[in-house]
Protein backbone atom coordinates (compact mmCIF):
# COMPACT_ATOMS: atom_id res chain seq x y z
CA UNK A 1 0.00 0.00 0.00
CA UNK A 2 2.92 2.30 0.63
CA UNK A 3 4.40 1.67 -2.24
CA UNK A 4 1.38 2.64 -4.35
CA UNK A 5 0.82 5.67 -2.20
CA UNK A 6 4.34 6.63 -3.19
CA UNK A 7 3.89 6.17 -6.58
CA UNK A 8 0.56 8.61 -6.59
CA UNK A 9 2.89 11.17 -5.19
CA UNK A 10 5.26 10.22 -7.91
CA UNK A 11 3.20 10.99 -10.78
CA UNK A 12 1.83 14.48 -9.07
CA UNK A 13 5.42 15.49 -8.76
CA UNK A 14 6.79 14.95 -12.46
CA UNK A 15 5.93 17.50 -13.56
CA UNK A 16 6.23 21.28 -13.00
CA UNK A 17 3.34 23.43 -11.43
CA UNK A 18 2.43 27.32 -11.62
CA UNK A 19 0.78 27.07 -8.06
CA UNK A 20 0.08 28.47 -5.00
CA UNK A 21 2.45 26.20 -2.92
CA UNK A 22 -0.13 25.54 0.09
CA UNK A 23 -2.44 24.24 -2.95
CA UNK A 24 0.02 21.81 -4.12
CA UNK A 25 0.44 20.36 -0.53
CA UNK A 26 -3.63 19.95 -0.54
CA UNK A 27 -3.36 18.04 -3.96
CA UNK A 28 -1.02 15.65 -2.46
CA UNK A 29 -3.28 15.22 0.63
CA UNK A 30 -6.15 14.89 -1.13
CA UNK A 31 -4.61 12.13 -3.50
CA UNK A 32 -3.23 10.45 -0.52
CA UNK A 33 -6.64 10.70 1.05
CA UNK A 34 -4.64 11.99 4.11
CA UNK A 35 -8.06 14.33 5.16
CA UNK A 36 -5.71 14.94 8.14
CA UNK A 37 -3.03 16.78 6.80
CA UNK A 38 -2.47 20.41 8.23
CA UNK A 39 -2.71 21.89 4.84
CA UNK A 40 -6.21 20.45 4.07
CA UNK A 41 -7.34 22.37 7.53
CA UNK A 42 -5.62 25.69 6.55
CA UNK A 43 -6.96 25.48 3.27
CA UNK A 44 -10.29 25.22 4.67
CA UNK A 45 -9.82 28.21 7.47
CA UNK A 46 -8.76 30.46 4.42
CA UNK A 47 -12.36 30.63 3.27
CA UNK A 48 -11.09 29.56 -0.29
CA UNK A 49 -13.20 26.37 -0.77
CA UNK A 50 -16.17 28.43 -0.16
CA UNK A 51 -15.70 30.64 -2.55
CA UNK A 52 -14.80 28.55 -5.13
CA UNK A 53 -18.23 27.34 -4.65
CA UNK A 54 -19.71 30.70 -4.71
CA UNK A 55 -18.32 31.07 -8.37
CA UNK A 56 -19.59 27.96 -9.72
CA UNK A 57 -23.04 28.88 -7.96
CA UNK A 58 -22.70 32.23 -9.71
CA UNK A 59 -21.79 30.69 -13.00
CA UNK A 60 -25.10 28.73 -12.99
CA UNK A 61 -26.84 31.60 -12.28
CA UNK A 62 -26.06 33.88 -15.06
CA UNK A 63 -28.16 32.68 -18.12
CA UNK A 64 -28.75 29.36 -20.21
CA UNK A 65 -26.32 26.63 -20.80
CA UNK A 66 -24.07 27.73 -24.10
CA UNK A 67 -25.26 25.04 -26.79
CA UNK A 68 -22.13 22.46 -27.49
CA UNK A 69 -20.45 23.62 -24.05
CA UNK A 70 -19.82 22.01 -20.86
CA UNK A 71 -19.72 24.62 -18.14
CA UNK A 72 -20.34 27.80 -19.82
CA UNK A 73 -23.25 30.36 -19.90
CA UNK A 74 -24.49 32.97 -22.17
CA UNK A 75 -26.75 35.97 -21.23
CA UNK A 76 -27.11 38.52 -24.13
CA UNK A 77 -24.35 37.80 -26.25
CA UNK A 78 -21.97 37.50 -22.99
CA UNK A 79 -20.45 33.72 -22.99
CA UNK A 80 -19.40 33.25 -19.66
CA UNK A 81 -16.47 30.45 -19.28
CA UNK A 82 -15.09 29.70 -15.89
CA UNK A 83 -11.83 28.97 -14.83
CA UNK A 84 -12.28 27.58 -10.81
CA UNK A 85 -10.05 25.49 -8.59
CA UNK A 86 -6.80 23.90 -9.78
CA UNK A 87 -6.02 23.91 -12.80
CA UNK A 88 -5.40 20.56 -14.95
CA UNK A 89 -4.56 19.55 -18.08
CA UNK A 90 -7.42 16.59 -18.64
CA UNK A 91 -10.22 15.78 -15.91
CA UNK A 92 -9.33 12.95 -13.62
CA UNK A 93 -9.70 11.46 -10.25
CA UNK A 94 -7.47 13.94 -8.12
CA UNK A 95 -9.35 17.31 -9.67
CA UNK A 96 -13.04 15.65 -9.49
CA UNK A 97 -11.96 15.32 -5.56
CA UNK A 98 -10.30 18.71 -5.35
CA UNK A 99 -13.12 20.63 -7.12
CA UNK A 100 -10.18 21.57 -10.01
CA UNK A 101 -11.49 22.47 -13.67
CA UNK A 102 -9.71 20.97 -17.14
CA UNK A 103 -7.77 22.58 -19.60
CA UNK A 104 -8.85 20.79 -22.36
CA UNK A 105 -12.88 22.00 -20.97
CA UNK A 106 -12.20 25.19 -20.86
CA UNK A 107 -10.43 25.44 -24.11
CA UNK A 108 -12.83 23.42 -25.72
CA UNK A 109 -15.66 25.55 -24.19
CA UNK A 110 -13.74 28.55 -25.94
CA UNK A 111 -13.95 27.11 -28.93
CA UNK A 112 -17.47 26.82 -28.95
CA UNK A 113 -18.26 30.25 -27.63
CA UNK A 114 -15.99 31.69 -30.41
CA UNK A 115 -17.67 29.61 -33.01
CA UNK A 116 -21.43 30.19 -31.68
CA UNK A 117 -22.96 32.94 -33.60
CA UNK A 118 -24.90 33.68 -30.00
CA UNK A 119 -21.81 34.86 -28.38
CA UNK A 120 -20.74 38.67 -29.47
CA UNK A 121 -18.17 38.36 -26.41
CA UNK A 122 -16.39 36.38 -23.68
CA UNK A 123 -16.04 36.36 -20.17
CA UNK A 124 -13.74 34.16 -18.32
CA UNK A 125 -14.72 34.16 -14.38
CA UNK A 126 -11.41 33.21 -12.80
CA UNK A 127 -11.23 32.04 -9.12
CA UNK A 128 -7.97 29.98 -9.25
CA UNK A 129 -5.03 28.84 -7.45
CA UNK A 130 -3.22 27.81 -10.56
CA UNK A 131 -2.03 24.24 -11.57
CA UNK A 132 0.01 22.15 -14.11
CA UNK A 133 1.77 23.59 -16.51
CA UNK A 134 1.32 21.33 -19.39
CA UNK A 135 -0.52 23.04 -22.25
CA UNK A 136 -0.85 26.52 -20.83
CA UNK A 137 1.61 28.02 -23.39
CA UNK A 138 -0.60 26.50 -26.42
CA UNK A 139 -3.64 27.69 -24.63
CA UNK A 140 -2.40 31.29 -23.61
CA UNK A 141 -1.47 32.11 -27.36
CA UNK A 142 -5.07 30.48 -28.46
CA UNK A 143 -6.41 32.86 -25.91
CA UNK A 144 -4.20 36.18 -26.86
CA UNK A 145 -5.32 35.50 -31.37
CA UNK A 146 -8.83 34.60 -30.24
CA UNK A 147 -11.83 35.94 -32.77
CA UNK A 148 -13.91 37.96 -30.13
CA UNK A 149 -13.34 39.97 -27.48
CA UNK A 150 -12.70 38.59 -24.44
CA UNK A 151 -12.73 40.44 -20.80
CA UNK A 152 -11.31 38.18 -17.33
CA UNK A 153 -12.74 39.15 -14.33
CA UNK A 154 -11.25 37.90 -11.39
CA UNK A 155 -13.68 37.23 -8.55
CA UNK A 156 -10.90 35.38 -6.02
CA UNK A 157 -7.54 35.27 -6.81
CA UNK A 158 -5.64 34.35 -10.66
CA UNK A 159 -2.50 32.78 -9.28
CA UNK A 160 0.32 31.16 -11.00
CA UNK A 161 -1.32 29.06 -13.72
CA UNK A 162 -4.43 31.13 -13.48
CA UNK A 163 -3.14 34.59 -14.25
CA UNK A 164 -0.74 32.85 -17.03
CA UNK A 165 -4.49 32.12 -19.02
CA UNK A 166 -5.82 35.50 -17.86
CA UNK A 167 -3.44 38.22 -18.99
CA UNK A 168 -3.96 37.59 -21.96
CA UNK A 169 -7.56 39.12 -22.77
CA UNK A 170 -8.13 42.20 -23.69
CA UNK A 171 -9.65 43.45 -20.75
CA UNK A 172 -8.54 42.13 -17.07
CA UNK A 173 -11.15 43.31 -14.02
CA UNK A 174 -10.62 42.34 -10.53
CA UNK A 175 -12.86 42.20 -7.47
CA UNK A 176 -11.96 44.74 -5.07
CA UNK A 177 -10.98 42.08 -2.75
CA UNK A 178 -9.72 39.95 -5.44
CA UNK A 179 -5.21 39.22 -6.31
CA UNK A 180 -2.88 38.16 -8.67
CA UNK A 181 -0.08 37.51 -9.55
CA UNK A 182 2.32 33.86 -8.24
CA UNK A 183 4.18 34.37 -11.71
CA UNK A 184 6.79 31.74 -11.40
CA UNK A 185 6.93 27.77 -11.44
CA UNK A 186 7.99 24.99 -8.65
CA UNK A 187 9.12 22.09 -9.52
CA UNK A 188 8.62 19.47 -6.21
CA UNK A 189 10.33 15.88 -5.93
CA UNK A 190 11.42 13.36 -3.39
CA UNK A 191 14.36 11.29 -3.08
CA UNK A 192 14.37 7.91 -0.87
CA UNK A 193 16.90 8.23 2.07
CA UNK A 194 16.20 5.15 4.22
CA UNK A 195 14.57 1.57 3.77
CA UNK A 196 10.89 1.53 3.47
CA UNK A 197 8.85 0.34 6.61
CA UNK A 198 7.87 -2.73 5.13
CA UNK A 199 11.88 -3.71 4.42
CA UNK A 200 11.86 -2.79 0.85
CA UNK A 201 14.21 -0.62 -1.45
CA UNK A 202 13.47 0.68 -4.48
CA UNK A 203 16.29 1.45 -6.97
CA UNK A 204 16.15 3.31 -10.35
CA UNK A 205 19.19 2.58 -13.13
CA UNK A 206 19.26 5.50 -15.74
CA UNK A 207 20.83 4.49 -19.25
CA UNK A 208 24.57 6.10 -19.33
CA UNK A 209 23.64 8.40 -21.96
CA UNK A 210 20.63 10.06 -20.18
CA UNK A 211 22.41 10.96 -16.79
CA UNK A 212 19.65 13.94 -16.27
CA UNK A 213 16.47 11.71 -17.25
CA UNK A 214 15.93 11.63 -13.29
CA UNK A 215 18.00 14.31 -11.57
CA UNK A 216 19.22 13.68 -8.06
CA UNK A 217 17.96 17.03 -6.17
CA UNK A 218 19.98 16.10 -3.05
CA UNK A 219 23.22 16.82 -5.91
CA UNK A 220 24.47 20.16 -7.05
CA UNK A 221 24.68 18.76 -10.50
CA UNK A 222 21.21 18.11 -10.29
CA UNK A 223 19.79 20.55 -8.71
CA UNK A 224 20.95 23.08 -11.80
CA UNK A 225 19.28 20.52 -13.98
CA UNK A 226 15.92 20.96 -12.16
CA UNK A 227 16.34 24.69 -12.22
CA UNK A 228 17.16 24.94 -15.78
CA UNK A 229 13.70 23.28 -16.28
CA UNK A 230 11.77 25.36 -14.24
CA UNK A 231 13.57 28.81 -15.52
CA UNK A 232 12.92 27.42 -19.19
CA UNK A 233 9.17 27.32 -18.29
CA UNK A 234 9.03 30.42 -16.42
CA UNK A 235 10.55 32.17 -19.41
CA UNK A 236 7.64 31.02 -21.60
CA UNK A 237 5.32 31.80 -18.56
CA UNK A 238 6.65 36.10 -18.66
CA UNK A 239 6.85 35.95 -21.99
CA UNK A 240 3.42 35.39 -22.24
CA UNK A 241 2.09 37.80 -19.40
CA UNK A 242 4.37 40.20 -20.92
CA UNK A 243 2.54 39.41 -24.84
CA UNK A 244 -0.85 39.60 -23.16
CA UNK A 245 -0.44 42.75 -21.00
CA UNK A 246 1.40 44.41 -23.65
CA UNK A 247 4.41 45.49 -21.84
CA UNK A 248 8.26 44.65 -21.86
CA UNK A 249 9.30 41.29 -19.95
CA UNK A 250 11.42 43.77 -18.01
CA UNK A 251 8.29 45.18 -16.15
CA UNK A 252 6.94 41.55 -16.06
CA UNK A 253 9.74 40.65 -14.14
CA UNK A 254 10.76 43.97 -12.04
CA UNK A 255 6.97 45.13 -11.23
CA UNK A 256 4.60 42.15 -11.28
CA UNK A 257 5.39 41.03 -7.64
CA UNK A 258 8.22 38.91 -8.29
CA UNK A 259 6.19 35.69 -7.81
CA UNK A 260 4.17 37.41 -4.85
CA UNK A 261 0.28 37.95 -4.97
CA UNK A 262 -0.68 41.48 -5.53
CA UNK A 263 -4.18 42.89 -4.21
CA UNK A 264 -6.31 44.30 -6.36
CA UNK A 265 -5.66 47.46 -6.06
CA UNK A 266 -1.65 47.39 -6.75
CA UNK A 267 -2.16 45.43 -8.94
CA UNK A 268 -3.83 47.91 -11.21
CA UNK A 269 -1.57 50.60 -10.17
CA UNK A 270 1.00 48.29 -11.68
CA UNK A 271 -0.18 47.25 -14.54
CA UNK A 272 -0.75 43.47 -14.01
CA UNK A 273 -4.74 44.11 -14.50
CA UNK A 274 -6.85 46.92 -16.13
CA UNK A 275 -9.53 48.53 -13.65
CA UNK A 276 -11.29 47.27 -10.43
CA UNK A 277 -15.11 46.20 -11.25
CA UNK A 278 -17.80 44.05 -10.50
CA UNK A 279 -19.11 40.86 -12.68
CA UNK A 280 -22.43 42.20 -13.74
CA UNK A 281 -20.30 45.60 -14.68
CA UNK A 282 -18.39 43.53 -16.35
CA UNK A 283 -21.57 41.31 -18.26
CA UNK A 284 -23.31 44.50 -18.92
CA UNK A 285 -20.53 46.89 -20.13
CA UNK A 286 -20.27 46.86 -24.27
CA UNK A 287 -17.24 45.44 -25.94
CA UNK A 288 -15.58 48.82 -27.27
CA UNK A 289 -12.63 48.18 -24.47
CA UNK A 290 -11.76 45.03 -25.97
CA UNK A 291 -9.08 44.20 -28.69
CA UNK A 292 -10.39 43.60 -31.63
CA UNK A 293 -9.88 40.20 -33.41
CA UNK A 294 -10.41 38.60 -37.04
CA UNK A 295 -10.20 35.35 -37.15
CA UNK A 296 -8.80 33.03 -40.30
CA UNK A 297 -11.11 30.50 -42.42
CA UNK A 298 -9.13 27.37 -41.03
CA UNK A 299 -9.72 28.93 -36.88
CA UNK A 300 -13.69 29.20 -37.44
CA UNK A 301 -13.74 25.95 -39.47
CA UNK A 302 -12.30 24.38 -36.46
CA UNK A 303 -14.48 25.68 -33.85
CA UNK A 304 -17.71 25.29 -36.04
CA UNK A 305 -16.77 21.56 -36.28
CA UNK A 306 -16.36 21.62 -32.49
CA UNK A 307 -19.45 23.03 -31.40
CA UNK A 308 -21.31 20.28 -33.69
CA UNK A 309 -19.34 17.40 -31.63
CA UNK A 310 -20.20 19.26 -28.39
CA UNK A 311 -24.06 19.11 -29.47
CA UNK A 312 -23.92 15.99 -30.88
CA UNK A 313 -22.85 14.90 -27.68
């Protein structure tokens, strides 16, 4: 049994997250079923659980199901997607139990609301601790060319993963109470120092000619190795802020809290979102604010034929 709870940990940890670190602890717990963990209990003092559901309430609330989609809303031409809880790549057993949202949903859901000739606009309701890493970059350039204007409005907190997706519409309004930022990526592994409790040892032989396939983090050698990964990432991660908020990497870097959350209100001052507002401002405002997009034969062909397959389903 050990053994197989070691290897859930395993697979959580192979890969790099943009995540609040507390919330990374909580997937591990939650995975591990360990309901007793300290983490799960500060999590749930924090108040963030709650309003995760509060979003997801308010989602529902908004207007009728989006034809073809399977989370989203539309009220007057306003498509609203949401982006709550942990963010990762594919549904599976560890996000149904953490109350996490898919990738591939909500980027599928995007391509139906661009595609729908209901939808003048989109909203993305974000109320996210961030998540994996895998497939952001695809999805944050899908985001940044996409055919209609889009707005985020931030009802919680865009961390990490979150505010990678969310910089890059048009339009970025935050909840007076609401942060962002966690722009960075962590990169979390264990190494086996003693015998198991039940007497066995598990070894791993790497081929000669891949000596960094599984880095040793208690090594110098390979603790370079690791951070080369994560800086590679992170450099893809600013880059993309920086495309999506339309300013230098520099300022990315220097001003947008240096992997820090920043309150609402700094945060605008900063530049890292555009105005402090309310959701029904937001769903009620016209679309003149928004970048203005045209999209190519091949883009709508694609999301056309994906809003059939949504409805056919």
């Amino acid at each position: 049994m050990k053994q197989e709870l070691s290897a859930v940990i395993s697979a959580i940890r192979s890969q790099p997250w943009a995540i609040l670190p507390d919330y990374l602890a909580a997937i591990e717990a939650i995975a591990l079923r360990a309901f007793d963990s300290d983490v799960l209990e500060r999590l749930a003092k924090d108040g963030h659980a709650m309003q995760v559901q509060h979003s997801l309430e308010a989602v529902a609330a908004l207007g009728t199901r989006l034809d073809g989609s399977e989370m989203s809303m539309v009220r007057n031409g306003v498509a609203v997607v949401p982006l709550v809880g942990a963010i990762y790549p594919r549904s599976n057993m560890v996000s149904a139990s953490s109350g996490g949202t898919s990738l591939d949903t909500v980027m599928r859901d995007m391509r139906v609301a661009w595609a729908s000739s209901d939808v003048e606009r989109i909203v993305m309701l974000i109320d996210s601790p961030g998540g994996v890493v895998s497939g952001l970059g695809e999805a944050a350039e899908m985001l940044r060319a996409g055919p209609k204007p889009m707005t985020s409005f931030v009802t919680g907190m865009a961390a990490s993963a979150a505010y990678w997706l969310g910089s890059q519409a048009g339009d970025m309004v935050l909840d007076r109470a609401a942060s962002v930022g966690s722009i960075g990526v962590v990169a979390s592994m264990s190494r086996q120092e003693a015998v198991d409790a039940d007497g066995r040892r598990s070894y791993e032989i790497v081929s000669s000619g891949a000596p960094f396939k599984r880095p040793d983090p208690s090594t110098e050698e390979g603790r370079a190795s690791i951070q080369r990964d994560v800086d590679a990432i992170e450099g893809v991660f600013v880059g993309d802020v920086a495309a999506g908020r339309r300013v230098p990497e520099g300022v990315v870097r220097e001003q947008f809290g240096k992997g820090a959350m920043v309150f609402a209100g700094e945060a605008v001052r900063v530049g890292m979102a555009d105005r402090i507002g309310t959701l029904e401002g937001v769903l009620s405002q016209g679309s003149g604010s928004n970048r203005t997009k045209v999209v190519g034969g091949r883009s709508r062909a694609s999301a056309e034929i994906e809003t059939r397959r949504r409805a056919a389903q």
